[in-house]
Protein backbone atom coordinates (compact mmCIF):
# COMPACT_ATOMS: atom_id res chain seq x y z
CA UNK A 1 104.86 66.57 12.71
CA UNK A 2 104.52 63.20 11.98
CA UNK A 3 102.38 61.87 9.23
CA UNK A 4 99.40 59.36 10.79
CA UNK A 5 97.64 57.13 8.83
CA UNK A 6 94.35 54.88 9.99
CA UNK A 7 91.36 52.89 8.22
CA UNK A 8 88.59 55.55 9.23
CA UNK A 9 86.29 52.52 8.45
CA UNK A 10 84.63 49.84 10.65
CA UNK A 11 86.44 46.63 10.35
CA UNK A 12 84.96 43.76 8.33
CA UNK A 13 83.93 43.44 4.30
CA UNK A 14 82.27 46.07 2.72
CA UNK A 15 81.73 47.72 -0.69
CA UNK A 16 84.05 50.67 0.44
CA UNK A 17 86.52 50.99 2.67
CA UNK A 18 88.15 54.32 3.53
CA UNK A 19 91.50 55.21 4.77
CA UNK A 20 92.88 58.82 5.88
CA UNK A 21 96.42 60.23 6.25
CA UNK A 22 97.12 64.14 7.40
CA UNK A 23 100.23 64.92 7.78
CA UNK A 24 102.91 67.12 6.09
CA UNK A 25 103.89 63.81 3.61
CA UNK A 26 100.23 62.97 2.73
CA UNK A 27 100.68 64.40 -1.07
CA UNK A 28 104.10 62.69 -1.05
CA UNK A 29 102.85 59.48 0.08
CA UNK A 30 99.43 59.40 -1.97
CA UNK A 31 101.88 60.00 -5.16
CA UNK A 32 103.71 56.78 -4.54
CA UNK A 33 100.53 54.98 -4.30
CA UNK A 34 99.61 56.28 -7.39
CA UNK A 35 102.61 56.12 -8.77
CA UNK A 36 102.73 59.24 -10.37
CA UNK A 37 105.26 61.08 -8.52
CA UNK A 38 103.89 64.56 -10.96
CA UNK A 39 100.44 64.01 -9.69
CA UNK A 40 98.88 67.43 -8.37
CA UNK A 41 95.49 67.04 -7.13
CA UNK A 42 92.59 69.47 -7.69
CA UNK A 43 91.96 69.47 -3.65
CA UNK A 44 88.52 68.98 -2.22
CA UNK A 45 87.81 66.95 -5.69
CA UNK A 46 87.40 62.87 -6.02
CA UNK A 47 89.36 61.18 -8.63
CA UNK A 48 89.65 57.58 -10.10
CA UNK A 49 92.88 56.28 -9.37
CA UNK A 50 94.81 53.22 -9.73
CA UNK A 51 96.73 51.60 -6.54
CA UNK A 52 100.24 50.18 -7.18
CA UNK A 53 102.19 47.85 -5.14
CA UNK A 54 105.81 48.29 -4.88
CA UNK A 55 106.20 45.81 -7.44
CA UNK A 56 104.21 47.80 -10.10
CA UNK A 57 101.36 45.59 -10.01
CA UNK A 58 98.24 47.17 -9.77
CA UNK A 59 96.24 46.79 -6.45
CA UNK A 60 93.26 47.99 -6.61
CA UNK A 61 91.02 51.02 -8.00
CA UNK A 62 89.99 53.87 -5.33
CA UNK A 63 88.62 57.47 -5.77
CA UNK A 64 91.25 60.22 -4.24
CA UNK A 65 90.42 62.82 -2.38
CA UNK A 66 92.94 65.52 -1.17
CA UNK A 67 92.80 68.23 1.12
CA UNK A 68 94.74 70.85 1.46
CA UNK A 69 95.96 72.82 4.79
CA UNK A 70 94.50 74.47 6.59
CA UNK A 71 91.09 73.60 4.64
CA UNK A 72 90.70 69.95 5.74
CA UNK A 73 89.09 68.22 8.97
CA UNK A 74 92.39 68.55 10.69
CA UNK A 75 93.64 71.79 9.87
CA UNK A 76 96.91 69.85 8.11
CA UNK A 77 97.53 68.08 4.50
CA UNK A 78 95.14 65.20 4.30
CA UNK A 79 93.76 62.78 1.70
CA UNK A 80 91.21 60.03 1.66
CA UNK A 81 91.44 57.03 -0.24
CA UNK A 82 88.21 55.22 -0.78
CA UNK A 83 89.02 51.51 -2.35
CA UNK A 84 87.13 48.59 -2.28
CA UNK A 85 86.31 46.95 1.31
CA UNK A 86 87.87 44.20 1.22
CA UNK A 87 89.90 43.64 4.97
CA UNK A 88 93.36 42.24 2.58
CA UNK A 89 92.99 45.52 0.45
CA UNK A 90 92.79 47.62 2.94
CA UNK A 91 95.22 46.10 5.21
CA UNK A 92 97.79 45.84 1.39
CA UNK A 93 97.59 50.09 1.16
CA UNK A 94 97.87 50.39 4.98
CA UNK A 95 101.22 48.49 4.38
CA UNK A 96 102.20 50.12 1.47
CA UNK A 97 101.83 54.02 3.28
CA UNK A 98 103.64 52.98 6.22
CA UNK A 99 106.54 52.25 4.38
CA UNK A 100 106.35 55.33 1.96
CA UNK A 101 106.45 57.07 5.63
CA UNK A 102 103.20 57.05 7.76
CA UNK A 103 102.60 56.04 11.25
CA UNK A 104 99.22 54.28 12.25
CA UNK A 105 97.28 57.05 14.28
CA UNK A 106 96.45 56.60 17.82
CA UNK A 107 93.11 56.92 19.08
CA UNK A 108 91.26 59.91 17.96
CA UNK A 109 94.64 61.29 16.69
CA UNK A 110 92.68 62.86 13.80
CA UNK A 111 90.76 64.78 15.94
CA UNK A 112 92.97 65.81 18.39
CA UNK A 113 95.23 67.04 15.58
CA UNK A 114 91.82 69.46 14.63
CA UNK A 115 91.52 70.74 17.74
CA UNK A 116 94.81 71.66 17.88
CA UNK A 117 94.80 73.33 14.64
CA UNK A 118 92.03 75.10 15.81
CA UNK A 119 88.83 73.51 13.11
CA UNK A 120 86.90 73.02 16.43
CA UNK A 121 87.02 72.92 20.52
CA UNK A 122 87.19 69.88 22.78
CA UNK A 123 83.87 69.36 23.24
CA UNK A 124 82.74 69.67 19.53
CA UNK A 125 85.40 67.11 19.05
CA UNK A 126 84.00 64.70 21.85
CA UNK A 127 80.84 65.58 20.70
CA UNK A 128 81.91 63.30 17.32
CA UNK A 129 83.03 60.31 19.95
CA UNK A 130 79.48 60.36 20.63
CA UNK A 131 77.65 60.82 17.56
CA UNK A 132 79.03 57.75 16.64
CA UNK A 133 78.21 55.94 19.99
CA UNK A 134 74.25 57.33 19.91
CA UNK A 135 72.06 54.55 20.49
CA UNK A 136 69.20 56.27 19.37
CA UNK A 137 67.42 59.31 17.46
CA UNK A 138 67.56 61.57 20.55
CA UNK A 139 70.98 60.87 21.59
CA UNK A 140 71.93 61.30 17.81
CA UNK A 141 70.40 64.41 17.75
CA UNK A 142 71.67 65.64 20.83
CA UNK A 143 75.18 65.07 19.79
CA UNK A 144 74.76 66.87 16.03
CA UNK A 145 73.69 69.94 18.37
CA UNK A 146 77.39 69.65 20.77
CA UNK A 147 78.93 69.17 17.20
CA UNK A 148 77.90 72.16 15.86
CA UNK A 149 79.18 74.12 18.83
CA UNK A 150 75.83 74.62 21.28
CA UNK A 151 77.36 73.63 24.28
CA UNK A 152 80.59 76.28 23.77
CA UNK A 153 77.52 78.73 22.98
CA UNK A 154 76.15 78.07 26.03
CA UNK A 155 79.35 78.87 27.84
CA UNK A 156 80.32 82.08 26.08
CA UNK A 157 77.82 84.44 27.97
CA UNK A 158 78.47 82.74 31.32
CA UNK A 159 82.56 83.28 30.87
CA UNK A 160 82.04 86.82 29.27
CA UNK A 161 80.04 87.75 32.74
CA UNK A 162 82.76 85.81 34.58
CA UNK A 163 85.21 88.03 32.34
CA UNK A 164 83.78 91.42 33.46
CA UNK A 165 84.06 91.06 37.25
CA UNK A 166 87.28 89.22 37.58
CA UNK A 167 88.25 93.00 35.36
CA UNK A 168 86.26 94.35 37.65
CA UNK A 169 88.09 92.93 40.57
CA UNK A 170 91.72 93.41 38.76
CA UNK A 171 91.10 97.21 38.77
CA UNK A 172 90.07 97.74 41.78
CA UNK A 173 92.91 95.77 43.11
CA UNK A 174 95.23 97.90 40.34
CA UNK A 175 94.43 100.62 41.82
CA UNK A 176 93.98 100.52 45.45
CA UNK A 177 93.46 103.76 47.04
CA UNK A 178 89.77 103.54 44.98
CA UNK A 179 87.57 101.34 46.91
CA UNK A 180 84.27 99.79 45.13
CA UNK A 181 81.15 102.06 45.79
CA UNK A 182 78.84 100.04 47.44
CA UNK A 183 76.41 99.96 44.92
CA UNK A 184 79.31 98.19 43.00
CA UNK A 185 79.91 95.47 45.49
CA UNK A 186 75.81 94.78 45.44
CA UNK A 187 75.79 94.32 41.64
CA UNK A 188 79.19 92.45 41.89
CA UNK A 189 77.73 90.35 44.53
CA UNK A 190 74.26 89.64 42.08
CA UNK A 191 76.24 88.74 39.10
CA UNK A 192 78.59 86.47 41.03
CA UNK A 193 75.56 84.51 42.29
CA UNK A 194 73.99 84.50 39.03
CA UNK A 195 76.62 82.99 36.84
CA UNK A 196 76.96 80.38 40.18
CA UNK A 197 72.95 80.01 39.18
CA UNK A 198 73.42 79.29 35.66
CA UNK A 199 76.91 76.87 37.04
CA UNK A 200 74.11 75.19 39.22
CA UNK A 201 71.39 74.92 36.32
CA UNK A 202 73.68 73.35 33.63
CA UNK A 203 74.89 70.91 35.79
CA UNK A 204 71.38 69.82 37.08
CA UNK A 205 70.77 68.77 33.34
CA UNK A 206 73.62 65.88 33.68
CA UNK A 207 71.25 63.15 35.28
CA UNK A 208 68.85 63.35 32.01
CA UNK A 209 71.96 63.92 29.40
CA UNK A 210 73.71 61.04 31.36
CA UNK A 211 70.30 58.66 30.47
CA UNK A 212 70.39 59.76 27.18
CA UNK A 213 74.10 59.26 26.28
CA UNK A 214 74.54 56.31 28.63
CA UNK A 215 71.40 54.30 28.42
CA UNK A 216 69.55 52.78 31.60
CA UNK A 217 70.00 49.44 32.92
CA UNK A 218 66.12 48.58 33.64
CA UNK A 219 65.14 45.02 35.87
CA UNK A 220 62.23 43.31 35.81
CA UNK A 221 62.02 41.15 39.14
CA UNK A 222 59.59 39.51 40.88
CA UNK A 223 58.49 35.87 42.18
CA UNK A 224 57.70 33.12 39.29
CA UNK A 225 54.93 33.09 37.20
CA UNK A 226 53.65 36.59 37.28
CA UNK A 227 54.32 37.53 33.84
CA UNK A 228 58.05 39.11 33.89
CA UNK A 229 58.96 37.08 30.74
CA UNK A 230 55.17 38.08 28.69
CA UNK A 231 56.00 41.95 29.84
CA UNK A 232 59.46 41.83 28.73
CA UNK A 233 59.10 40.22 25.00
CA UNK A 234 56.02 42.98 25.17
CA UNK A 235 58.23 46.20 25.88
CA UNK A 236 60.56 44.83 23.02
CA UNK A 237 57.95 43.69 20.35
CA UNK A 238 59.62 40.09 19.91
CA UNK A 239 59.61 37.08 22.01
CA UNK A 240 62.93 36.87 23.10
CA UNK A 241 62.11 35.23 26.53
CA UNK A 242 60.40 31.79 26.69
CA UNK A 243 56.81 32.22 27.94
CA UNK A 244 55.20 28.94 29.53
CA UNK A 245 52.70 28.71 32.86
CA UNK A 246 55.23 26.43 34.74
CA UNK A 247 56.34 28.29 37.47
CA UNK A 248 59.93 28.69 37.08
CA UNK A 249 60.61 28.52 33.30
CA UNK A 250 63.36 31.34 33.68
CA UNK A 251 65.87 30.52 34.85
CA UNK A 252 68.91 32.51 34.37
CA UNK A 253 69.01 36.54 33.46
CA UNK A 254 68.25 37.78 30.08
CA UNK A 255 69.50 41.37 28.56
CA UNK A 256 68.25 43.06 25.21
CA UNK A 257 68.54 46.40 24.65
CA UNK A 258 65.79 48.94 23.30
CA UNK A 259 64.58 52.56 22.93
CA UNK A 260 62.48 53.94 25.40
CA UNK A 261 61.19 57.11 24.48
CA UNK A 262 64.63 57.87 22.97
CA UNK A 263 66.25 56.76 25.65
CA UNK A 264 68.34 53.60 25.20
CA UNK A 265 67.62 50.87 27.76
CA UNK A 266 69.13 47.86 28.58
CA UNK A 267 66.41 45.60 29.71
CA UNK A 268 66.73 42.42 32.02
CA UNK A 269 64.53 39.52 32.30
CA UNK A 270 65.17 37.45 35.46
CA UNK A 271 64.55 34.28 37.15
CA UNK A 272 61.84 34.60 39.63
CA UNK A 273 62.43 35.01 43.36
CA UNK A 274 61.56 32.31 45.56
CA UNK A 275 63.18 29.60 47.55
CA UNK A 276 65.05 27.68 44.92
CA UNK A 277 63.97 24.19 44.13
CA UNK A 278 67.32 22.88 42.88
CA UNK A 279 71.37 24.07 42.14
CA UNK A 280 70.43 25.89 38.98
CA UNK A 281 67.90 27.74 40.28
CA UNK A 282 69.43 28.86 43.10
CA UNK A 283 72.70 30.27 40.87
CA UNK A 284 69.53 31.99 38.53
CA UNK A 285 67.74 33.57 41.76
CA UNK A 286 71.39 34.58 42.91
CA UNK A 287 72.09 36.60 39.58
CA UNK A 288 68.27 38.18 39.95
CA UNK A 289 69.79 39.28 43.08
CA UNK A 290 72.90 40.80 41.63
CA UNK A 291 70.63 42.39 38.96
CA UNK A 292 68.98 44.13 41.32
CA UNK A 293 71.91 45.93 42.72
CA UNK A 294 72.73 46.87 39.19
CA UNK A 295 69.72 48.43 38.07
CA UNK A 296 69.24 51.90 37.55
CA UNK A 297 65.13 51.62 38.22
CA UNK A 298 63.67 48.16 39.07
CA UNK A 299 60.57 47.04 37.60
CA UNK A 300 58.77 45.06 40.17
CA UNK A 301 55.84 42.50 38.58
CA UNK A 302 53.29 41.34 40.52
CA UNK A 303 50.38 39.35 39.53
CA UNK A 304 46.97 41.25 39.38
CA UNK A 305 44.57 38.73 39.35
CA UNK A 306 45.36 36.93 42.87
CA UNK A 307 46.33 38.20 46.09
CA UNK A 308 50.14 38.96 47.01
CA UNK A 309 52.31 36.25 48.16
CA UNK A 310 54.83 36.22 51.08
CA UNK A 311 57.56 36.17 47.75
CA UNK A 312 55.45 39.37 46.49
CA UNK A 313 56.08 41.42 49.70
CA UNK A 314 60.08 39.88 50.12
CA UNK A 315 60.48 41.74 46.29
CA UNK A 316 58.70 44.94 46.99
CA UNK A 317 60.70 45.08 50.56
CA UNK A 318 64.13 44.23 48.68
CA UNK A 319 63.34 47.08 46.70
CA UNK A 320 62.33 49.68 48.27
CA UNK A 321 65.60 50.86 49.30
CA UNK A 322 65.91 51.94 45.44
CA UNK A 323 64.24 53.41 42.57
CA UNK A 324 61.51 51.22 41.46
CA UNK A 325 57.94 51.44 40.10
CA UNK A 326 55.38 48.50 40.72
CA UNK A 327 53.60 47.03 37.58
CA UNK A 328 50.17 44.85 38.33
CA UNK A 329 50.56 42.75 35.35
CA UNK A 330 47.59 40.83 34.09
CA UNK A 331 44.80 43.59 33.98
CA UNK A 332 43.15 42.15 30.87
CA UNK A 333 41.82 39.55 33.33
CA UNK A 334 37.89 39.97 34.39
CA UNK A 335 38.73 39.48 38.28
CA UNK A 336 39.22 42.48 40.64
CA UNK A 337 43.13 42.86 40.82
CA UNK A 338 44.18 40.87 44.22
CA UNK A 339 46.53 43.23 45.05
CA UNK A 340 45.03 46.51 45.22
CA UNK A 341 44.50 46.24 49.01
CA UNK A 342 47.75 45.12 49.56
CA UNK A 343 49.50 47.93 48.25
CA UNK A 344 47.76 50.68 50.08
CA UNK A 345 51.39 52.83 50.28
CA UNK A 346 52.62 52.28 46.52
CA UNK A 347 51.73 55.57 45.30
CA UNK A 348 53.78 54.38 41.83
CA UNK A 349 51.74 50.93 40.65
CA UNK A 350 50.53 50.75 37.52
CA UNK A 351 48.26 48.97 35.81
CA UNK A 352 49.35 46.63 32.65
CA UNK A 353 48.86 44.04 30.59
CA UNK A 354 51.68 41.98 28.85
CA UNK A 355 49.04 40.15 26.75
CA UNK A 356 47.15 43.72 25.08
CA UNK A 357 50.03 45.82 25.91
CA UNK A 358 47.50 47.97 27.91
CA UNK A 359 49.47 50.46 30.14
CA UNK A 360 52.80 50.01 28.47
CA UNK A 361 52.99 53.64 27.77
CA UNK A 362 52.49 54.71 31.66
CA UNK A 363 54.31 52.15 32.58
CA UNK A 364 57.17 53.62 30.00
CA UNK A 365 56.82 57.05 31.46
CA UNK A 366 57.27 56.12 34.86
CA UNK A 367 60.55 54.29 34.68
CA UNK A 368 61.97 57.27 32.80
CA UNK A 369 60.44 60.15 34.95
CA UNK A 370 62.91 60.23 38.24
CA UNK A 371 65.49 60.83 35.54
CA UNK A 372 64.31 64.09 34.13
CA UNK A 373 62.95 64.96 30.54
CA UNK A 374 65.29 63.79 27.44
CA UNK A 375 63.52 65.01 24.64
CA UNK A 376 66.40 66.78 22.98
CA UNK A 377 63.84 69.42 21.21
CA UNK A 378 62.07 70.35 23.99
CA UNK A 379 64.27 70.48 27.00
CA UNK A 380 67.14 72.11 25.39
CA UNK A 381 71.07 71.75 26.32
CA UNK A 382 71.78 68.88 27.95
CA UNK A 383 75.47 67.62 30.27
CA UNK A 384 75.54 64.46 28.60
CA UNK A 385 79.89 63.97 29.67
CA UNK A 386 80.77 63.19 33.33
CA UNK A 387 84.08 65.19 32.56
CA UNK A 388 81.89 68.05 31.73
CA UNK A 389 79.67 68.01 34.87
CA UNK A 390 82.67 67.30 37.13
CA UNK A 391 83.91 70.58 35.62
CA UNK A 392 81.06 72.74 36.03
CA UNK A 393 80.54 71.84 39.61
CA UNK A 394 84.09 72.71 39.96
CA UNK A 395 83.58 76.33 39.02
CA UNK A 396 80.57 76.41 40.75
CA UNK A 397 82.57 75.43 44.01
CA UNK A 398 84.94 77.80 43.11
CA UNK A 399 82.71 80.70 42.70
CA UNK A 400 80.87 79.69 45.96
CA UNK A 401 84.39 80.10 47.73
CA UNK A 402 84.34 83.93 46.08
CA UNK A 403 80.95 84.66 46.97
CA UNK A 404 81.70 83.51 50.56
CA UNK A 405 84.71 85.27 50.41
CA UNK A 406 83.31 89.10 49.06
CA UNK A 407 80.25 89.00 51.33
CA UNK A 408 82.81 88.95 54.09
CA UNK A 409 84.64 91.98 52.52
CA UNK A 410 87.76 90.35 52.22
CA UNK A 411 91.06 91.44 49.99
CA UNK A 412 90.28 90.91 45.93
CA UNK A 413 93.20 88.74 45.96
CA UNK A 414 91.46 86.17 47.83
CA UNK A 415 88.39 86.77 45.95
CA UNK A 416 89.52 86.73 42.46
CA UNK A 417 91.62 82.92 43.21
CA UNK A 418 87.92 81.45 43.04
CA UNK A 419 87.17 83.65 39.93
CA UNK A 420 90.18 82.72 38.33
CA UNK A 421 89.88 79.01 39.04
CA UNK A 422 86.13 78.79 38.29
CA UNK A 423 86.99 80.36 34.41
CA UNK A 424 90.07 77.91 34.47
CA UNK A 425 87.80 75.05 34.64
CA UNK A 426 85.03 76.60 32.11
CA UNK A 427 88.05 76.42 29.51
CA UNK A 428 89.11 72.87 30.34
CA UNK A 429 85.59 71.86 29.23
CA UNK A 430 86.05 73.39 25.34
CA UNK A 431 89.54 72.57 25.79
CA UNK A 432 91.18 75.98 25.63
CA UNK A 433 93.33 75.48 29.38
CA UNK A 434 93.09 71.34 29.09
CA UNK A 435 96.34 69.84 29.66
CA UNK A 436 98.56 67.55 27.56
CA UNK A 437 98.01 64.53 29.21
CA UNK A 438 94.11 65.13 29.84
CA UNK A 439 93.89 65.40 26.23
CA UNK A 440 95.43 62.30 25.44
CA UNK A 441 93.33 60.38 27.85
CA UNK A 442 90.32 62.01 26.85
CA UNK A 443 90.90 61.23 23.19
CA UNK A 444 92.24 57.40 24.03
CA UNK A 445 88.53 56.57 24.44
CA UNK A 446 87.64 57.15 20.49
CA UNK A 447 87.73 55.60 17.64
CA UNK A 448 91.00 54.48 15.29
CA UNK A 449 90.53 56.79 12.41
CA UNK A 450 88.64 59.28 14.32
């Protein structure tokens, strides 16, 4: 096997920059570095070391750490060289172990090469991609739980009852002058639809795991001048939106992302919907628009101290079609909210105030609730991975099929093909029946180094 090499750090200056190989021709490779061609590492220990160029120059001083197989991160020969961050230092030993023999590593190479040496499963491994990606605390935490295996936990017990029928089934069908007793096929029956159950249950966790891992895209909308702007430098504690009384002063979309509750949120500010006065802002009320269709939850401000407009009903009826949640901005004000009689049927309007922040935190809870509950300690395991939810609804169909298929007393044969399938796709997820070319793809999407 090849030996890969990759800076492991992000790109730009630094005080250290770090830079991996594993491969069979690490030790060989990190002794022409050093030039010390005797050099024999104590591994698992850091050591200052000078970097020589080919010229015998020195290059720069790093601490060297080798590790050797199979007690390293990928199961092979590896060593890390930490040297100073500079971007031409780096890129001078990157140079230097490609031609002593190295190969730049693909994407997530170094972890692919770990879970094929066995130091951990696909989804621990993907579980990295997004530790590094978490946006916030929760989704941090989340990930640190996949890492340390919970998610392969969680599918042990449901393949182990999968396990026993499908042996179950293979007797029976082994020997076939010995029908099931019916009590059998009732219990058979039970547990099939209780691992489907506990299919069903995981994969109902994906809409909150997807919010935490992916973020929401949140809108605020309305028509000018009721307080979009004030409610969105509000919900991010900075005034990143110019705030004026003229009607109008937005005039093109505005993004900043935030934490909600844990949850990370990309939040859009928008030009106000009315007929547009001039060119410009009819392009801004024409991105509101497409803003709109973007959104994962719409926000839709309306202004609580006068009645609702003919604009006010156009946003609420543009929206309706989607999720959204009504705020009646301006409830600091001493006159009875206008709008309270108009919206007799908006069961979710809240109450807020972009100038005392009064509200926020209902306001808060009720873009996140359709979602589900994303508080990582509480709610438990979450299907955070598309890949991983597309696979457990597999087996779920699959088990279905077998279900189906027993209840009408058919041949195991037929029955055991869902059974059979349904554990296929359970091991695709930790990566134990993945294929080749899956794996690459999967692992294309991480970092250089990782």
């Amino acid at each position: 096997m090849d030996t890969i090499v990759a800076v492991a750090t992000s790109a730009g200056r630094s005080a250290i920059g770090v830079i991996r190989l594993s491969g069979p021709q690490s030790l060989v490779i990190l002794r022409r570095l050093l030039a010390q061609e005797s050099f024999i590492p104590a591994p698992r220990y850091a050591s200052l070391k000078q970097i020589f160029r080919e010229s015998g120059e020195p290059l720069d001083s790093a601490l060297i750490t080798y590790f050797e197989a199979p007690h390293s991160f990928t199961g092979e020969d590896m060593a890390e060289i930490s040297c100073h961050g500079s971007p031409v230092v780096l890129r001078n030993v990157l140079d230097l172990t490609l031609r002593f023999g190295a190969r730049l590593a693909e994407a997530g190479e170094f972890s692919l090469r770990a879970c094929k040496h066995g130091k951990m499963n696909l989804s621990q491994a993907e579980a990295i991609r997004d530790l590094i990606a978490a946006q916030t605390d929760a989704a941090a935490t989340h990930a640190a739980r996949q890492l340390n295996g919970e998610l392969s936990s969680a599918l042990q017990p449901v393949k182990d009852k999968l396990i026993s029928v499908i042996v179950k089934l293979e007797s029976a069908l082994e020997f076939v002058e010995d029908d099931l007793p019916e009590l059998d096929v009732a219990r058979t029956r039970n547990q099939l639809q209780e691992i489907a159950e506990l299919f069903d249950g995981m994969a109902r966790t994906y809409a909150a795991g997807r919010m935490l891992r992916e973020g929401l895209k949140v809108t605020l909308v309305g028509r000018p001048n009721v307080g979009k702007s004030s409610l969105f430098n509000r919900l991010l504690g900075l005034d990143r939106a110019i705030v004026t009384d003229i009607a109008g002063t937005t005039r093109d979309t505005i993004t900043h992302d935030l934490s909600l509750q844990g949850v990370p949120v990309s939040l859009t500010d928008t030009a106000g919907i009315r007929s547009a006065g001039d060119k410009i802002e009819e392009f801004g009320v024409e991105r509101t628009q497409r803003a709109m269709v973007e959104a994962d939850m719409l926000v839709v401000v309306v202004d609580g101290s006068t009645e609702l407009h003919a604009e006010d009903h156009s946003v609420l009826k543009a929206a309706r079609s989607g999720r959204h949640v009504v705020a009646i901005n301006k409830s600091d004000l001493d006159q009875v909210p206008g709008p309270m009689n108009g919206l007799p049927h908006v069961p979710n309007a809240i109450h807020v105030s972009a100038l005392t922040g009064a509200g926020l935190e209902e306001l808060t809870t009720a873009i996140l609730e359709p979602f589900g509950a994303v508080d990582s300690e509480s709610v438990g395991l979450l299907i955070t991975d598309s890949r991983h939810y597309d696979l457990l609804r597999r087996s779920q169909s699959s088990l279905d099929d077998s279900v189906i298929a027993f209840g009408l007393k058919r041949s195991e044969e037929l029955v055991l093909v869902g059974l059979h399938n349904a554990l296929l796709y359970l091991g695709e997820i930790t990566g134990e029946t993945t294929a080749d070319e899956i794996l690459g793809q999967i692992f294309s999407t991480f970092c250089i180094g990782k």
